[in-house]
Protein backbone atom coordinates (compact mmCIF):
# COMPACT_ATOMS: atom_id res chain seq x y z
CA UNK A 1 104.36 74.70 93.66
CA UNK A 2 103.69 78.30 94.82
CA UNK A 3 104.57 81.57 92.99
CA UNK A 4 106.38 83.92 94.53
CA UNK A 5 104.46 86.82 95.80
CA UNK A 6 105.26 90.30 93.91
CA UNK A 7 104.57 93.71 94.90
CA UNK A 8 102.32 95.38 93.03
CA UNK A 9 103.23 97.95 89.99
CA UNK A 10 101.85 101.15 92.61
CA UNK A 11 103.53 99.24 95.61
CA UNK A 12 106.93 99.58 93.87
CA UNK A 13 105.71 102.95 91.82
CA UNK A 14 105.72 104.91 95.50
CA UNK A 15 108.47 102.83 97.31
CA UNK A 16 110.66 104.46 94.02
CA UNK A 17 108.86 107.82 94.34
CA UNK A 18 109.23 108.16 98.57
CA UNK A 19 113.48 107.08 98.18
CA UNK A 20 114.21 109.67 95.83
CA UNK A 21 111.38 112.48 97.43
CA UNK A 22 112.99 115.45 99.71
CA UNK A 23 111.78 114.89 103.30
CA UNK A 24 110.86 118.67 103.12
CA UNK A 25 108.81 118.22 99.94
CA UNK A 26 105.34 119.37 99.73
CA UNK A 27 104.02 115.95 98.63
CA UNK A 28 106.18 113.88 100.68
CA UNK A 29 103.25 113.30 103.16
CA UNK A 30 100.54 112.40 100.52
CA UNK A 31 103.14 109.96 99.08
CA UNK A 32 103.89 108.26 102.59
CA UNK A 33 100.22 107.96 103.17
CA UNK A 34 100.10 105.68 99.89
CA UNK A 35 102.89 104.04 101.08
CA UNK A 36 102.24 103.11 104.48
CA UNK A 37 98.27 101.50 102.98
CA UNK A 38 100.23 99.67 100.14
CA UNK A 39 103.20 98.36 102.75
CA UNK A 40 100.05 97.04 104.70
CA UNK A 41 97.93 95.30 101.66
CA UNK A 42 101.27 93.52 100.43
CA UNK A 43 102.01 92.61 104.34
CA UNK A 44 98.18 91.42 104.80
CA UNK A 45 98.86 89.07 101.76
CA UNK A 46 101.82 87.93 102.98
CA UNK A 47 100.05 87.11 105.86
CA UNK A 48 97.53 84.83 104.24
CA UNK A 49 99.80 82.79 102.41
CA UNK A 50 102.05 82.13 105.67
CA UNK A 51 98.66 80.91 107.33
CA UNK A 52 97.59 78.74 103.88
CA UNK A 53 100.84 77.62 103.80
CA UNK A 54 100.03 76.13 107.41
CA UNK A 55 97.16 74.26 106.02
CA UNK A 56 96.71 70.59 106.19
CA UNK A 57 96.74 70.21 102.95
CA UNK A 58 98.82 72.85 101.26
CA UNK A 59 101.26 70.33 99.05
CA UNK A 60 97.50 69.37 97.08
CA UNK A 61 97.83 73.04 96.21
CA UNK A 62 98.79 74.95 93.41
CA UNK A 63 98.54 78.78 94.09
CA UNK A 64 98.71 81.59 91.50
CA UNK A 65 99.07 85.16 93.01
CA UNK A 66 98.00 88.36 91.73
CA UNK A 67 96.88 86.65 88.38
CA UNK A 68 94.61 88.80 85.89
CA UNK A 69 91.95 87.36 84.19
CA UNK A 70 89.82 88.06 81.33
CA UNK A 71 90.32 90.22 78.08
CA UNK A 72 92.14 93.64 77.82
CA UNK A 73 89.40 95.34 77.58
CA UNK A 74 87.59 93.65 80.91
CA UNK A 75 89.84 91.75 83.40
CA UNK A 76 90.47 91.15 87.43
CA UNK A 77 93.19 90.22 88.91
CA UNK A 78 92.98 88.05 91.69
CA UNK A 79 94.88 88.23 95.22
CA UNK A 80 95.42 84.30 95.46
CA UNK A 81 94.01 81.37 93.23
CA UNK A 82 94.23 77.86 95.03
CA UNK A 83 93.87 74.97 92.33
CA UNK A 84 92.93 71.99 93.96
CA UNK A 85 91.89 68.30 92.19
CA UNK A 86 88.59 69.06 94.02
CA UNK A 87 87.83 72.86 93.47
CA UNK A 88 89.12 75.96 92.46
CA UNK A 89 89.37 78.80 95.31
CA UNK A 90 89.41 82.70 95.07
CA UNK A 91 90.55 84.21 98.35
CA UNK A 92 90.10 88.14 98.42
CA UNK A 93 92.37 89.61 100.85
CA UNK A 94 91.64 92.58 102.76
CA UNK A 95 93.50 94.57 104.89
CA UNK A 96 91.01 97.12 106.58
CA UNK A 97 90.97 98.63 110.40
CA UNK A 98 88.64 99.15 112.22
CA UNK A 99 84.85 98.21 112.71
CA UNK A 100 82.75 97.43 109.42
CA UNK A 101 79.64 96.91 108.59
CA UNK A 102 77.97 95.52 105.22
CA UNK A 103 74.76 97.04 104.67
CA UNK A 104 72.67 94.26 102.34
CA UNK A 105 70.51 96.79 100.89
CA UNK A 106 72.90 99.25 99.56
CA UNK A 107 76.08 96.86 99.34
CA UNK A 108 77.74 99.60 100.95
CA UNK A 109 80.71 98.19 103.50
CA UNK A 110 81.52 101.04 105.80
CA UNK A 111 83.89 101.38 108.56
CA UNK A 112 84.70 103.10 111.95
CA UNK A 113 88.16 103.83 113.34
CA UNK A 114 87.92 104.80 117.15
CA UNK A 115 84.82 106.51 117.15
CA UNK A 116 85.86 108.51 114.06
CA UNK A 117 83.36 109.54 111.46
CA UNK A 118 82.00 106.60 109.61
CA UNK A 119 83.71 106.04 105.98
CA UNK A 120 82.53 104.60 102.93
CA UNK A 121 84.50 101.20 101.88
CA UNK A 122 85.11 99.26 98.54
CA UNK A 123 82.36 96.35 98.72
CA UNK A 124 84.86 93.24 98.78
CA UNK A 125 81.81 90.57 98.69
CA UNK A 126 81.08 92.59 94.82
CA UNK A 127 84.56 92.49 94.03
CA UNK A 128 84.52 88.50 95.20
CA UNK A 129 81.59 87.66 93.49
CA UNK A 130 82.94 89.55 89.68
CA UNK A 131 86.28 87.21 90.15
CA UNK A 132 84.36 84.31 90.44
CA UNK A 133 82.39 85.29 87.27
CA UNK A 134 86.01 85.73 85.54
CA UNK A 135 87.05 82.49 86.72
CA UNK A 136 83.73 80.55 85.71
CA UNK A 137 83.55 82.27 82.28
CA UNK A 138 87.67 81.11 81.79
CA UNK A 139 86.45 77.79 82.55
CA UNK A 140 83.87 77.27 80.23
CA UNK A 141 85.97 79.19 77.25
CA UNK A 142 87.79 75.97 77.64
CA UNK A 143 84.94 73.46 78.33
CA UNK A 144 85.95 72.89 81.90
CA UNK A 145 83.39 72.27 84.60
CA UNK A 146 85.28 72.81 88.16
CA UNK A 147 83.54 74.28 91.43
CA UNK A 148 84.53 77.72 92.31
CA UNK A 149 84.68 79.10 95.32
CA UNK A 150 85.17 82.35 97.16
CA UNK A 151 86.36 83.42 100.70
CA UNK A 152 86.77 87.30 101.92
CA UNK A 153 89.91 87.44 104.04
CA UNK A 154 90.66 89.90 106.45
CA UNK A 155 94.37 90.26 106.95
CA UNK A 156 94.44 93.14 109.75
CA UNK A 157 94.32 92.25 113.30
CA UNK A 158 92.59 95.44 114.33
CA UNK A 159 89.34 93.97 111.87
CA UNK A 160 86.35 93.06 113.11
CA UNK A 161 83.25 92.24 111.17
CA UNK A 162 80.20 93.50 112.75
CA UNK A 163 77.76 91.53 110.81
CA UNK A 164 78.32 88.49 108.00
CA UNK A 165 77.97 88.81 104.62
CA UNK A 166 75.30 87.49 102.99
CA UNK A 167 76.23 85.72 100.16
CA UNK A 168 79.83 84.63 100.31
CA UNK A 169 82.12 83.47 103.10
CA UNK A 170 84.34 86.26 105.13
CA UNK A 171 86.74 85.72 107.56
CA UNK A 172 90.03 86.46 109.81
CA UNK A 173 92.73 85.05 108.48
CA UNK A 174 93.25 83.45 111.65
CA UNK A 175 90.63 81.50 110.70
CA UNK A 176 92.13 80.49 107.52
CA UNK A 177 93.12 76.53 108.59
CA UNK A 178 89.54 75.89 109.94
CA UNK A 179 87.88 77.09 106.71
CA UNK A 180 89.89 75.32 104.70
CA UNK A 181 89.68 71.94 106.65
CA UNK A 182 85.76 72.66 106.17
CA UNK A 183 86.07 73.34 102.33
CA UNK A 184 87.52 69.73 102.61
CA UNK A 185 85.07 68.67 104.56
CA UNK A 186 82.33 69.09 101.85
CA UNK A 187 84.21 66.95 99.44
CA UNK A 188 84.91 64.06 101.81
CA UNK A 189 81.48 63.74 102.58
CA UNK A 190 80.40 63.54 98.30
CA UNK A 191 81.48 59.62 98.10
CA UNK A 192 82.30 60.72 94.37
CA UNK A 193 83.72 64.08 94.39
CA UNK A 194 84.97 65.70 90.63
CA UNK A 195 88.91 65.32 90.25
CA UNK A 196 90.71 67.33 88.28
CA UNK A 197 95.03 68.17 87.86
CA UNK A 198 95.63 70.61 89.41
CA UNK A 199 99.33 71.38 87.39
CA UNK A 200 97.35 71.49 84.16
CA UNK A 201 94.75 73.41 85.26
CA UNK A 202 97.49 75.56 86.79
CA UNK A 203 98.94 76.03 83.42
CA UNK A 204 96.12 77.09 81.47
CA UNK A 205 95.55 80.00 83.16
CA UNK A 206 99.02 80.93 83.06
CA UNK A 207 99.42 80.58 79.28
CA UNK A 208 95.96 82.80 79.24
CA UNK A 209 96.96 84.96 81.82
CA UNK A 210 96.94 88.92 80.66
CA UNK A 211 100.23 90.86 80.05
CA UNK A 212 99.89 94.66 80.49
CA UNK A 213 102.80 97.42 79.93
CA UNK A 214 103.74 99.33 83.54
CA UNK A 215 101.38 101.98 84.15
CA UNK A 216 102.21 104.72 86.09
CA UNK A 217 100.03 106.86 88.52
CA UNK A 218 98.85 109.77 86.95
CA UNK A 219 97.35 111.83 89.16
CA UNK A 220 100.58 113.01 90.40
CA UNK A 221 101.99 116.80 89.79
CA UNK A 222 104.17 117.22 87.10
CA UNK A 223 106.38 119.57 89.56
CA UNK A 224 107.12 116.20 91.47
CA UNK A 225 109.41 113.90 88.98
CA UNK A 226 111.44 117.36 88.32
CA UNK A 227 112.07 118.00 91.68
CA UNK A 228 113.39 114.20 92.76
CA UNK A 229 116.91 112.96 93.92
CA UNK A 230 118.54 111.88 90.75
CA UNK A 231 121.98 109.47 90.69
CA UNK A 232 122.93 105.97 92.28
CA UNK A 233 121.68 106.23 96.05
CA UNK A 234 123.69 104.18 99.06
CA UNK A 235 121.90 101.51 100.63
CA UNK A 236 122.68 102.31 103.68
CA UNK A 237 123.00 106.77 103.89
CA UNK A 238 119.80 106.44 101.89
CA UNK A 239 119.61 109.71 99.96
CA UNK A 240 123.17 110.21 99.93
CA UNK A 241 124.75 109.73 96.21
CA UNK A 242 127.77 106.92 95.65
CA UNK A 243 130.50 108.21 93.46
CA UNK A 244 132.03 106.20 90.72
CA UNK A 245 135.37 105.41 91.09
CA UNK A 246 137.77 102.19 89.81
CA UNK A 247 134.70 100.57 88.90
CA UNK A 248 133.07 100.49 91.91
CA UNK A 249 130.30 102.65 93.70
CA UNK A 250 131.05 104.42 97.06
CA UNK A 251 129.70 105.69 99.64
CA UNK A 252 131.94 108.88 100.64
CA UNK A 253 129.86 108.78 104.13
CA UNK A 254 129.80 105.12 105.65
CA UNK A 255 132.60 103.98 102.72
CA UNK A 256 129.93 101.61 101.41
CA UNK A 257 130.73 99.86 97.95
CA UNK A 258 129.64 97.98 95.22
CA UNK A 259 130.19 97.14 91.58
CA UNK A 260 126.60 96.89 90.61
CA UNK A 261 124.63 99.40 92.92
CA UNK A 262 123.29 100.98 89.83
CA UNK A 263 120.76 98.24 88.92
CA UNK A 264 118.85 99.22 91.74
CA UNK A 265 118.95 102.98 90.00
CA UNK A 266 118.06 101.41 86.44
CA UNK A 267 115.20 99.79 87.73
CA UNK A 268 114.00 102.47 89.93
CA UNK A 269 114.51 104.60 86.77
CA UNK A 270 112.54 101.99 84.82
CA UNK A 271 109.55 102.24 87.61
CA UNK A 272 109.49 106.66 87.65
CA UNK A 273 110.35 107.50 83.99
CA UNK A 274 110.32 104.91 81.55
CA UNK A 275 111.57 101.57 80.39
CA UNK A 276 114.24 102.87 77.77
CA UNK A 277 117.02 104.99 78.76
CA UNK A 278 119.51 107.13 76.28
CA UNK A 279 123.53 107.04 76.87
CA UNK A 280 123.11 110.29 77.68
CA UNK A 281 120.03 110.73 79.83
CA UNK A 282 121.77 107.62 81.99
CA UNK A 283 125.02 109.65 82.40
CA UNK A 284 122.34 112.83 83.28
CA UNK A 285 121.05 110.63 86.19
CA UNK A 286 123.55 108.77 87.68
CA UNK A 287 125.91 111.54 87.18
CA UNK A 288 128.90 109.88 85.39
CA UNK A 289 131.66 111.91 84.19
CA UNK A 290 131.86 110.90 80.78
CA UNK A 291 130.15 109.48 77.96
CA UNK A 292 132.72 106.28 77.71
CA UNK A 293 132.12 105.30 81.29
CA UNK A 294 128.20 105.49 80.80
CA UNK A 295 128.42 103.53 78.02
CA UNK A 296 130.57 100.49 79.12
CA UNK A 297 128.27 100.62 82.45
CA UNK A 298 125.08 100.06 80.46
CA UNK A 299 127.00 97.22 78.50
CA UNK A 300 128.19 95.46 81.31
CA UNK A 301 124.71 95.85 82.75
CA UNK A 302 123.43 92.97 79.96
CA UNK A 303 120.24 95.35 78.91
CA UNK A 304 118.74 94.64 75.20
CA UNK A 305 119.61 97.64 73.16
CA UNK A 306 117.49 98.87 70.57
CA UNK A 307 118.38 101.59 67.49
CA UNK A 308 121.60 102.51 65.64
CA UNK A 309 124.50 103.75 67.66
CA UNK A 310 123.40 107.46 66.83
CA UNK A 311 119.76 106.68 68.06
CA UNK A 312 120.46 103.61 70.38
CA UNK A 313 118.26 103.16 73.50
CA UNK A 314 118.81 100.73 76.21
CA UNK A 315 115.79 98.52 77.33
CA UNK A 316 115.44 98.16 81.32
CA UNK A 317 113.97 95.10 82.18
CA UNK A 318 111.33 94.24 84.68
CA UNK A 319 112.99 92.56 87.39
CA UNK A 320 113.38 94.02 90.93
CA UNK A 321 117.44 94.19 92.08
C-alpha cells in the first residue's frame, strides 16, 4: 500500500493566493517565485516515488509520505518513509540546481547556478540525520528495535554533487533502483536478518502521527488578501467570475458550467481566510444575490455547521476539489 502524495499546506497556500492575485499586482512576482520552487519540490517528489515505485521490490513496501513525527512541541516531517520487514528507510528529497558543495567543517552546503555568485543552502545531510533521530526515538517509545536508514535524494536533473557527504548516503534519483537493490544487498548477505511487519509497523506511526491546524504564511502584507479576486472563478477563463443562474455556474465567456464549481471556491476560501465561513460573508464572496440562495448552496454543499441559526457558521473541510 502507498499513500497518496499531498501537496503541502504552502504548496496549496500560494497556488490559492497566485489564482485569485491581479497579474498587475505588486506582489504577484514574489508570489510566483514561491510558486514556481514549491511546483518543483512537489514535482521532485513525485519524481522519486515514480522511480521507487520501479524498484524490484516495491510490493515489500509500505510508504508513508510527508508524515510528522515527534511531539507538538518538537517534530519533523518526513518526505517518504519506506517500511520494510528488514529496515526502516528515510529518503530526503531535494530538489536543488545547480553545482553544490558540502563543506565538512562548517556543514554548510552551498551552491552555484551558471557561474552566479555562490549561495548558502539548507544542510540536507543535518536535516537527514535529526529524522532519523525522530524515527529511532519513536521506535524505542514503543520498545521496537528496527534498523534505520537514511538516503539524500536529489530530484533535479540540473544537480550535481561536487563532493559526497560524509556521513550519510546522497544520490540522483536516477540512481534510486541501484541503491535500493544494494540496501537489499546487505540483508541477503546477514544469513539471519531481523523481520519485522511491515503493515503494523505502518500503523503505529500513523495512529502516532501529529495533527496540526492549517497555518498560514505570515509574512505576507496585509494589503494583499484585501486586494484579491473574490467569487466562484471558471476553470477554464481563469480569473473570469461564473454567474449563478438555474442552479448552475456559468461561464458568460466560453459558456462553461457546472453545478458544484463553488467547492473549489470554499476550499480555496478555506486555504486564504479561514476554515469557517458566515451565510453572509459566503454570499460577500461568491457574490450571490440573496441570502436564500447562499444558504441552500452551503446546505447542499454537506459542510458541518456549527452555532444557532442567528450565529451559525459553516465548517469547510480539508479536502482538495
Amino acid at each position: 500500500m502507498i499513500n497518496y502524495r499531498k501537496k503541502s499546506e504552502k504548496h496549496l497556500f500560494y497556488e490559492a493566493l497566485a489564482k485569485r492575485l491581479p497579474q498587475n499586482h505588486y506582489y504577484w512576482e514574489t508570489v510566483q517565485k514561491t510558486l514556481r520552487k514549491e511546483s518543483g519540490g512537489y514535482a521532485g517528489e513525485l519524481r522519486v516515488d515514480r522511480e521507487l515505485e520501479e524498484t524490484q521490490l516495491f510490493h515489500e513496501y509500505k510508504v508513508l509520505r510527508n508524515i510528522v513525527v515527534g511531539n507538538p512541541s518538537s517534530y519533523c516531517q518526513i518526505d517518504t518513509l519506506v517500511i520494510h520487514h528488514n529496515f526502516i528507510l528515510i529518503l530526503e528529497v531535494k530538489n536543488i540546481p545547480g553545482v553544490l558543495t558540502y563543506d565538512v567543517d562548517t556543514h554548510q552546503l552551498t551552491r552555484r547556478r551558471d557561474n552566479g555568485p555562490i549561495e548558502g543552502m539548507g544542510n540536507p545531510e543535518a536535516q537527514l540525520k535529526r529524522c532519523e533521530r525522530f524515527i529511532n526515538k519513536f521506535l524505542s517509545i514503543h520498545q521496537l528495535s528496527i534498523p534505520v536508514h537514511g538516503m539524500i535524494i536529489f530530484s533535479n536533473p540540473a544537480s550535481i554533487l561536487a563532493k559526497p557527504f560524509p556521513n550519510c548516503s546522497a544520490i540522483h534519483v536516477s540512481g534510486l533502483y541501484q541503491a535500493m537493490d544494494k540496501l537489499h544487498q546487505l540483508y541477503a548477505e546477514n544469513h539471519n536478518p531481523p523481520k519485522f511487519d511491515p503493515r503494523k509497523i505502518q500503523q503505529l506511526f500513523e495512529r502516532h502521527e501529529l495533527g496540526f491546524p492549517p497555518r498560514r504564511p505570515t509574512h505576507i502584507p496585509t494589503n494583499v488578501f484585501t486586494e484579491l479576486i473574490n467569487g466562484v472563478l471558471c476553470p477554464i477563463c481563469e480569473k473570469n467570475k461564473l454567474n449563478y443562474k438555474s442552479k448552475y455556474w456559468r461561464c458568460s465567456i466560453c459558456k462553461f458550467k457546472s453545478e458544484d464549481a463553488h467547492l473549489k471556491a470554499l476550499q480555496e476560501y478555506s486555504i486564504l481566510y479561514s476554515e469557517e465561513i458566515t451565510t453572509v460573508e459566503w454570499k460577500n464572496f461568491c457574490g450571490l444575490n440573496s441570502l436564500a440562495t447562499t444558504k441552500r448552496v452551503l446546505d447542499e454543499s454537506h459542510l458541518v455547521k456549527i452555532g444557532s441559526k442567528k450565529n451559525r457558521k459553516w465548517v469547510i473541510p480539508n479536502v482538495h476539489f
